[in-house]
C-alpha atoms as a PDB file:
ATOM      1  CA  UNK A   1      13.260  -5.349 -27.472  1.00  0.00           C
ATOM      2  CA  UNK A   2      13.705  -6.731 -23.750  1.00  0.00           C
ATOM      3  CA  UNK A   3      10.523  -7.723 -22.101  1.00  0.00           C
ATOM      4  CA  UNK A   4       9.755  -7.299 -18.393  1.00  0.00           C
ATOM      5  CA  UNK A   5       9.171 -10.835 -16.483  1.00  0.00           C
ATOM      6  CA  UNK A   6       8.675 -11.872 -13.314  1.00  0.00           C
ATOM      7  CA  UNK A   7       8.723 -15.153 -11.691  1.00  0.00           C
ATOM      8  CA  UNK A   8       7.036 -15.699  -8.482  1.00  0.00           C
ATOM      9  CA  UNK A   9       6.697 -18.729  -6.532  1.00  0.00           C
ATOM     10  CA  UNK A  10       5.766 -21.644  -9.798  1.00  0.00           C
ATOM     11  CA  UNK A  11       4.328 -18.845 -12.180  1.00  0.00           C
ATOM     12  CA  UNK A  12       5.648 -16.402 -14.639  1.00  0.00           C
ATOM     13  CA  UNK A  13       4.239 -13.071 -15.667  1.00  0.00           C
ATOM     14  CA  UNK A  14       4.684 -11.081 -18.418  1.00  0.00           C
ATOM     15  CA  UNK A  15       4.134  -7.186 -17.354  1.00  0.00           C
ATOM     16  CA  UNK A  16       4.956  -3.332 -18.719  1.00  0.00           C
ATOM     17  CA  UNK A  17       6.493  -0.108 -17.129  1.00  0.00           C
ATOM     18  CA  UNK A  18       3.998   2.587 -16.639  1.00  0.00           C
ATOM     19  CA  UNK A  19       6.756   4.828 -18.010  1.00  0.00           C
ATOM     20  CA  UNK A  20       4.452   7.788 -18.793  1.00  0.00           C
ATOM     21  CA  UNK A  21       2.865   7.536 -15.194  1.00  0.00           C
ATOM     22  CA  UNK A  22       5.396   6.938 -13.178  1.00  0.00           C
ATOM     23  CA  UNK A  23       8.746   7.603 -14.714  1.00  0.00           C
ATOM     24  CA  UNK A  24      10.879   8.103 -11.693  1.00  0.00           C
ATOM     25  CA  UNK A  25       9.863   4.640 -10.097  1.00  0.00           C
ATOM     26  CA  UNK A  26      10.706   3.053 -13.392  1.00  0.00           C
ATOM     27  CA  UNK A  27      13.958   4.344 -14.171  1.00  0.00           C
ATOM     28  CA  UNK A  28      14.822   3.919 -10.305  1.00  0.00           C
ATOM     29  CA  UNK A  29      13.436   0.205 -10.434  1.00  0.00           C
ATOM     30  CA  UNK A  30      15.353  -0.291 -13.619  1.00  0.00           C
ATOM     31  CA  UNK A  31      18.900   0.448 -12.067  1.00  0.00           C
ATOM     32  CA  UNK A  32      17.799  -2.612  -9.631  1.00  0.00           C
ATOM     33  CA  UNK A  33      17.038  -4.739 -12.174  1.00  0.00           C
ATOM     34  CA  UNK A  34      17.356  -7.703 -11.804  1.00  0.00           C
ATOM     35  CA  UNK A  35      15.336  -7.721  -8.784  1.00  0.00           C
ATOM     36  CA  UNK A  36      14.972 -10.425  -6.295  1.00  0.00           C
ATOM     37  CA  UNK A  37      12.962 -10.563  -2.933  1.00  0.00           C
ATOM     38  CA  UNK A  38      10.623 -12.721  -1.229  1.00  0.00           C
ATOM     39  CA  UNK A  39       6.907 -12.318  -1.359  1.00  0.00           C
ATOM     40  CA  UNK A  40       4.799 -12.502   1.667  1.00  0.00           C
ATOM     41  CA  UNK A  41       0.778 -11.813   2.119  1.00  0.00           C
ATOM     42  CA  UNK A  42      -0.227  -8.609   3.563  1.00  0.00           C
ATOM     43  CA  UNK A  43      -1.590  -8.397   6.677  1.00  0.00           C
ATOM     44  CA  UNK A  44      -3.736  -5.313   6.366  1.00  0.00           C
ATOM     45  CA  UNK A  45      -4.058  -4.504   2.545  1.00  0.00           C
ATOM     46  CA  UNK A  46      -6.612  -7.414   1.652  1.00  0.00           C
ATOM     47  CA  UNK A  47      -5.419  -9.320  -1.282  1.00  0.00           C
ATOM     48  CA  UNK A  48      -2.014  -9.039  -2.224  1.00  0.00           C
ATOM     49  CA  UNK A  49       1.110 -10.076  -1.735  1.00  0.00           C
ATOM     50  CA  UNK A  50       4.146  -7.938  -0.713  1.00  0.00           C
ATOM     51  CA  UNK A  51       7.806  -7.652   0.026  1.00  0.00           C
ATOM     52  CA  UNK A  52       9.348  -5.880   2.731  1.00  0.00           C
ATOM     53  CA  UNK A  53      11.941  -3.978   1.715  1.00  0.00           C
ATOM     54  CA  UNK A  54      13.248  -2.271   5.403  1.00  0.00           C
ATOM     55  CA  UNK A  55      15.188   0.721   4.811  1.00  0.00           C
ATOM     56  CA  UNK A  56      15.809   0.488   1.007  1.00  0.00           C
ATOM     57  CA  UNK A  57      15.369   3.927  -0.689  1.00  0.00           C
ATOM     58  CA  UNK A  58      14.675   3.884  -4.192  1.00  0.00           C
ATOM     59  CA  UNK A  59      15.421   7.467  -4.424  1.00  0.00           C
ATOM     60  CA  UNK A  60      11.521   8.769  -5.267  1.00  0.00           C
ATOM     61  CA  UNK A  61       8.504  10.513  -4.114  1.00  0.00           C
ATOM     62  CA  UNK A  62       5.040  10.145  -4.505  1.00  0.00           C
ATOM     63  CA  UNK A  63       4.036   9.770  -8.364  1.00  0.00           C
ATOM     64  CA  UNK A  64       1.111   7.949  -9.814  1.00  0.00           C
ATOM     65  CA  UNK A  65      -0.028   6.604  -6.079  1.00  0.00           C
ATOM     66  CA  UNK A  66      -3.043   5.351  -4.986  1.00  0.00           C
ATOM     67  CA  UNK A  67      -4.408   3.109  -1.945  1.00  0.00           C
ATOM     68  CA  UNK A  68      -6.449   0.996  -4.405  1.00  0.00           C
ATOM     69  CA  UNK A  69      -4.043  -1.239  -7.018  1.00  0.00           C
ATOM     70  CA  UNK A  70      -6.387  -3.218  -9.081  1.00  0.00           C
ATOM     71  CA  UNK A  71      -5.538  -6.747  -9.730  1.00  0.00           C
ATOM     72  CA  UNK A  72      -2.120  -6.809 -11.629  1.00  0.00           C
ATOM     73  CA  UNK A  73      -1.239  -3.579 -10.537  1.00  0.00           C
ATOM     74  CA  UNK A  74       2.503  -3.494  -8.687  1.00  0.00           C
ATOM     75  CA  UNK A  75       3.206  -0.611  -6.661  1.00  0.00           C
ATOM     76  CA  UNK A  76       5.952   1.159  -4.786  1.00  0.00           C
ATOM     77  CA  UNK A  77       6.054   2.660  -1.363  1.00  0.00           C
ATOM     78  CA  UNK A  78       9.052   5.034  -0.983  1.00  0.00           C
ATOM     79  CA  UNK A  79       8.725   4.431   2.639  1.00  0.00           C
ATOM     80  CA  UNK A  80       7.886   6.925   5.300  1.00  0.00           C
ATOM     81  CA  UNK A  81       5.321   6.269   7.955  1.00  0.00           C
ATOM     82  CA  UNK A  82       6.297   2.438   7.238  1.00  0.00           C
ATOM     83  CA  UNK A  83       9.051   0.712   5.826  1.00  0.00           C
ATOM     84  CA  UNK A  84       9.779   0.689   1.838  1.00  0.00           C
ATOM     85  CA  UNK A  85       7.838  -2.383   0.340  1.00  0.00           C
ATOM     86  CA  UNK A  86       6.599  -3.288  -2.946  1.00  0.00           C
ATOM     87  CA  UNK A  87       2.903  -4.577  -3.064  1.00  0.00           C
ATOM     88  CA  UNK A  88       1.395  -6.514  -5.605  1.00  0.00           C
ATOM     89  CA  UNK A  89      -2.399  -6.763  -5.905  1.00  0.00           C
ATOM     90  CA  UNK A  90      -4.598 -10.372  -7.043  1.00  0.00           C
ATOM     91  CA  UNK A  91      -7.420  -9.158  -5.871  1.00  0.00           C
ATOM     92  CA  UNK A  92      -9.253  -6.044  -3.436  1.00  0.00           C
ATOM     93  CA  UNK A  93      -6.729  -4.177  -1.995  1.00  0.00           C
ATOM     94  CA  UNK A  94      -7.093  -1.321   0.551  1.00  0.00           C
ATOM     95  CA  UNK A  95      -3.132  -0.421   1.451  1.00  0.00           C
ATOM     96  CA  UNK A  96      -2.440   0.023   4.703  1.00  0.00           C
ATOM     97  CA  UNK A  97      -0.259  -0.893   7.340  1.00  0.00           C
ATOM     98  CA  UNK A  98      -0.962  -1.009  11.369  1.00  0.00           C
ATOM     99  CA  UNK A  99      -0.275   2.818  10.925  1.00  0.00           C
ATOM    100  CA  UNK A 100      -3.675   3.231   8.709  1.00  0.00           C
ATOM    101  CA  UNK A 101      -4.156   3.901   4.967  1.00  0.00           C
ATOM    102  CA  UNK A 102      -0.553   4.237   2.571  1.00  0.00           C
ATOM    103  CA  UNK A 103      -0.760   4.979  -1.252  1.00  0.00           C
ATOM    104  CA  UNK A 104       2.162   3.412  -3.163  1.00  0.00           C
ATOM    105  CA  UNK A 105       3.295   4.431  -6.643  1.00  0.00           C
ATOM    106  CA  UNK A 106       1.897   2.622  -9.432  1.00  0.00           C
ATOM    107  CA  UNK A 107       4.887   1.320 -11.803  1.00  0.00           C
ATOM    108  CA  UNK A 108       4.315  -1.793 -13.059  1.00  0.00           C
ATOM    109  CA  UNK A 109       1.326  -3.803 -14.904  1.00  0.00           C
ATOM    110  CA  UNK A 110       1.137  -7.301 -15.454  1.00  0.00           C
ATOM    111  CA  UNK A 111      -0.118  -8.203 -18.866  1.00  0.00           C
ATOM    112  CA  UNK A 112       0.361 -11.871 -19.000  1.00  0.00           C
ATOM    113  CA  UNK A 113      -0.033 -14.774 -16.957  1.00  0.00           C
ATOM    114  CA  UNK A 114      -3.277 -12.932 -15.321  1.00  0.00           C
ATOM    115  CA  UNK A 115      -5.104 -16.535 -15.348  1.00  0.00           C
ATOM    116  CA  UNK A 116      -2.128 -17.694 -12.201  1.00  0.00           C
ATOM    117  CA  UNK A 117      -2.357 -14.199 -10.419  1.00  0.00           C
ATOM    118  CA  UNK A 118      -5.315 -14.946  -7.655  1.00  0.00           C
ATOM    119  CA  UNK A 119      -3.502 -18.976  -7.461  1.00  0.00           C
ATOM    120  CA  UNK A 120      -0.314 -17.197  -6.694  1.00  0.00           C
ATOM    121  CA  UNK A 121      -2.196 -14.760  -3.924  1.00  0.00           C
ATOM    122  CA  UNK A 122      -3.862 -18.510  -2.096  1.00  0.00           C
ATOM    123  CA  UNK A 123      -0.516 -19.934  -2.392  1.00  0.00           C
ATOM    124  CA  UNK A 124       1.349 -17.401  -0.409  1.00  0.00           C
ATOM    125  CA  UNK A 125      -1.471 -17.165   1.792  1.00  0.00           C
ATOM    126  CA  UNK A 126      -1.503 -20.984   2.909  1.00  0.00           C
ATOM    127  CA  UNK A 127       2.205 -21.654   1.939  1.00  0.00           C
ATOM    128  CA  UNK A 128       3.930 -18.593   3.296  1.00  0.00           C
ATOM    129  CA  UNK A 129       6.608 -17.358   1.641  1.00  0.00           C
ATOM    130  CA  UNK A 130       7.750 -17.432  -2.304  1.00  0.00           C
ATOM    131  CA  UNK A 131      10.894 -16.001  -4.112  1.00  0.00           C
ATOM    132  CA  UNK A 132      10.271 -13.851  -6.634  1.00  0.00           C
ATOM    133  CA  UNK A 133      12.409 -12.101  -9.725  1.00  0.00           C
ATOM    134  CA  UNK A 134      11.514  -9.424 -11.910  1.00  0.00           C
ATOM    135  CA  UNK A 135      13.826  -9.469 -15.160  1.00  0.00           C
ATOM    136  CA  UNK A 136      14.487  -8.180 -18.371  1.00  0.00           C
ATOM    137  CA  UNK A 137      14.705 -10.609 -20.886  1.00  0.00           C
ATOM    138  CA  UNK A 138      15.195 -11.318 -24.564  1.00  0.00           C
END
């Protein structure tokens, strides 16, 4: 069986599909695969990390959204009132852009490597930018 990974910056994370929540995202995010961007802070969300994706369309509506990932939590914004971006959470998050509050579809959990997620977040934050890869493997 393939596992989901993702590398960002110096860490790796092991992390699932919510396939029964969110099935559209995943199979959408799945033809992508593998995916590589570059992860920046937010500037309105709190404590996460993001990547701005422009004008990509992942083909999807609203499913499994919310404005409050917990830490670990990846989520999707189709776009819209702001440009398509992928946020990932390390610690309180509020989502938002400078056009208010955005809800962004819960797809992916991270279910190893927790212990590097809030280093990763301070990183970005004091670094800038990292590259990041999300990957089947095995």
């Amino acid at each position: 069986m393939q596992k989901l990974v993702i590398t960002a910056g110096p860490y790796t994370f092991g992390g699932k599909f919510e396939l029964e929540a969110a099935p559209k995202t995943c199979a959408a995010f799945l033809r992508h695969l593998p995916f590589v961007s570059k992860i920046v802070h937010v500037r309105w969300s709190g404590e996460g990390v993001w990547m701005p994706l422009g004008d990509l369309d992942f083909g999807v509506g609203y499913e499994n959204n919310t404005s409050y990932p917990a830490p670990g939590h990846i989520i999707l914004y189709p776009g819209g009132v702001s440009e398509t971006e992928i946020l990932l959470a390390y610690g309180g998050v509020q989502f938002a852009s400078k056009a208010g509050q955005l809800s962004g579809n819960h797809f992916i959990t991270l279910t190893e490597g927790l212990e590097n997620l809030y280093a990763l977040g301070r990183k970005t934050l004091y670094e800038g930018a990292h590259d990041i890869r999300f990957e089947l493997v095995g």
